[in-house]
Protein backbone atom coordinates (compact mmCIF):
# COMPACT_ATOMS: atom_id res chain seq x y z
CA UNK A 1 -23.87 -30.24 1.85
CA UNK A 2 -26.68 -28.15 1.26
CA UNK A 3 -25.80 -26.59 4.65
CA UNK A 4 -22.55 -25.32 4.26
CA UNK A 5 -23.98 -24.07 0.76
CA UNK A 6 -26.20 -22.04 2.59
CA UNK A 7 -23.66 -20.77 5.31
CA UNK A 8 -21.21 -19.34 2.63
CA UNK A 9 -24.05 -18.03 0.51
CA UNK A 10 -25.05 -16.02 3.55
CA UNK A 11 -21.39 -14.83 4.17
CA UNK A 12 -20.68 -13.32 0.67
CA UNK A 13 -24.17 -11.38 0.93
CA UNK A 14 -22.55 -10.19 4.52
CA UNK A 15 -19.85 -8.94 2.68
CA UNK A 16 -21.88 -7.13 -0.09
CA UNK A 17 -23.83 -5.10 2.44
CA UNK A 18 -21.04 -4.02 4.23
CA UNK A 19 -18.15 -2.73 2.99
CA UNK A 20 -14.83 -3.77 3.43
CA UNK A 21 -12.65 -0.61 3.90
CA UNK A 22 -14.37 3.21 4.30
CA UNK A 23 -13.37 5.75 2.22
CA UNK A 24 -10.25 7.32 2.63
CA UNK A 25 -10.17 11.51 3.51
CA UNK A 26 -7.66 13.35 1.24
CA UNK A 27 -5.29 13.92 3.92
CA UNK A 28 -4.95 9.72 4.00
CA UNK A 29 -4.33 9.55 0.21
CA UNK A 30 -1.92 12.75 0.62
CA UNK A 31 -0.14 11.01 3.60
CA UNK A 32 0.16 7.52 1.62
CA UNK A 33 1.21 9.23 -1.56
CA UNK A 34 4.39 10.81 -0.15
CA UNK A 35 4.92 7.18 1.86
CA UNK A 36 4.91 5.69 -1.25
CA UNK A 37 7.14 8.50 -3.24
CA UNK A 38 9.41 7.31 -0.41
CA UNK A 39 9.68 3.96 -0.75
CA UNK A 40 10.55 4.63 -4.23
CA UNK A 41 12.90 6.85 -3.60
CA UNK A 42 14.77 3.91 -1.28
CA UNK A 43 14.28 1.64 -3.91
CA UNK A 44 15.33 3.52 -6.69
CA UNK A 45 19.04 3.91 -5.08
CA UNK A 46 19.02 0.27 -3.73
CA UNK A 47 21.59 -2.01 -4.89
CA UNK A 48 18.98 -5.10 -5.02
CA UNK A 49 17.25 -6.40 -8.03
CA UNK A 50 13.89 -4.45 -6.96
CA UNK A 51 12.22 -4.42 -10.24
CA UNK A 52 8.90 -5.51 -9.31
CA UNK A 53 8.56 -3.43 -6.16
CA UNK A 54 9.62 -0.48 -8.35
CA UNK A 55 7.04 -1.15 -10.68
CA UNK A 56 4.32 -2.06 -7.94
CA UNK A 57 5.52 1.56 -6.21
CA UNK A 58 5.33 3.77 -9.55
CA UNK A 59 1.72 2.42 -10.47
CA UNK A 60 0.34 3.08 -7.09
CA UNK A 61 1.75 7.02 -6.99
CA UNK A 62 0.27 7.26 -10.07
CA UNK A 63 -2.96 5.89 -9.17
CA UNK A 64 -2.80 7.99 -5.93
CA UNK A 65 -2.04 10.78 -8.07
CA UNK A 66 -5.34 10.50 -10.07
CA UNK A 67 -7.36 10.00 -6.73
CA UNK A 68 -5.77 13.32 -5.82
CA UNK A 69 -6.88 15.00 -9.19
CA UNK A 70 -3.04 15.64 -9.94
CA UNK A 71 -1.40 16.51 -13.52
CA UNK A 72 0.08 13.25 -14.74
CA UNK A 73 3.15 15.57 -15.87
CA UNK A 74 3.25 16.76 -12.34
CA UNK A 75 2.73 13.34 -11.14
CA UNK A 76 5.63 12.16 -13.14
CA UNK A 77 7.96 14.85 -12.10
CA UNK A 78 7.61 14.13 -8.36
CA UNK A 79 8.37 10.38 -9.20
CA UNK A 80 11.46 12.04 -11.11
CA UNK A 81 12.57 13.90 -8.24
CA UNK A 82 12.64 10.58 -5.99
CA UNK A 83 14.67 8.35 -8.76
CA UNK A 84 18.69 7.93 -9.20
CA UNK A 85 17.82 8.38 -12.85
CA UNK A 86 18.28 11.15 -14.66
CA UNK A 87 15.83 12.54 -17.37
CA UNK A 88 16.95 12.35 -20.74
CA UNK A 89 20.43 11.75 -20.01
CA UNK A 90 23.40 13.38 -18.90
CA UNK A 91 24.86 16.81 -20.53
């Protein structure tokens, strides 16, 4: 027992001294940003109960947003510009 205590002590400090994923440049976030305004653009006009992945989508542009150092209105008005809704109704 003591043994396999000892073998997974000595794996999480492995994983504390290195890290799991390297920093990403800001052309990655730029690139993944616009990958996922995409895939929220396909799911806004899907037919599907997508709820969820809508949801997931919209919270990760805007966290990709603030990684970028983007306006949230700015941030919300590309996320507009990839939806089947329209703001504030129709006139």
């Amino acid at each position: 027992m003591s043994e396999m205590l000892r073998n997974h002590m000595n794996e999480m400090l492995d994983r504390y001294e290195k890290p799991l994923e390297k920093m990403r440049s800001p052309q990655e976030v730029l690139a993944r940003y616009n990958q996922a305004l995409t895939t929220y653009r396909e799911l806004s006009f899907s037919t599907d109960d997508v709820y969820r992945q809508k949801l997931a989508a919209y919270a990760e542009i805007k966290a990709l947003g603030w990684v970028l150092g983007k306006h949230e209105k700015t941030v919300i008005k590309d996320i507009a510009a990839n939806s089947n809704a329209t703001p504030f109704g129709n006139f």
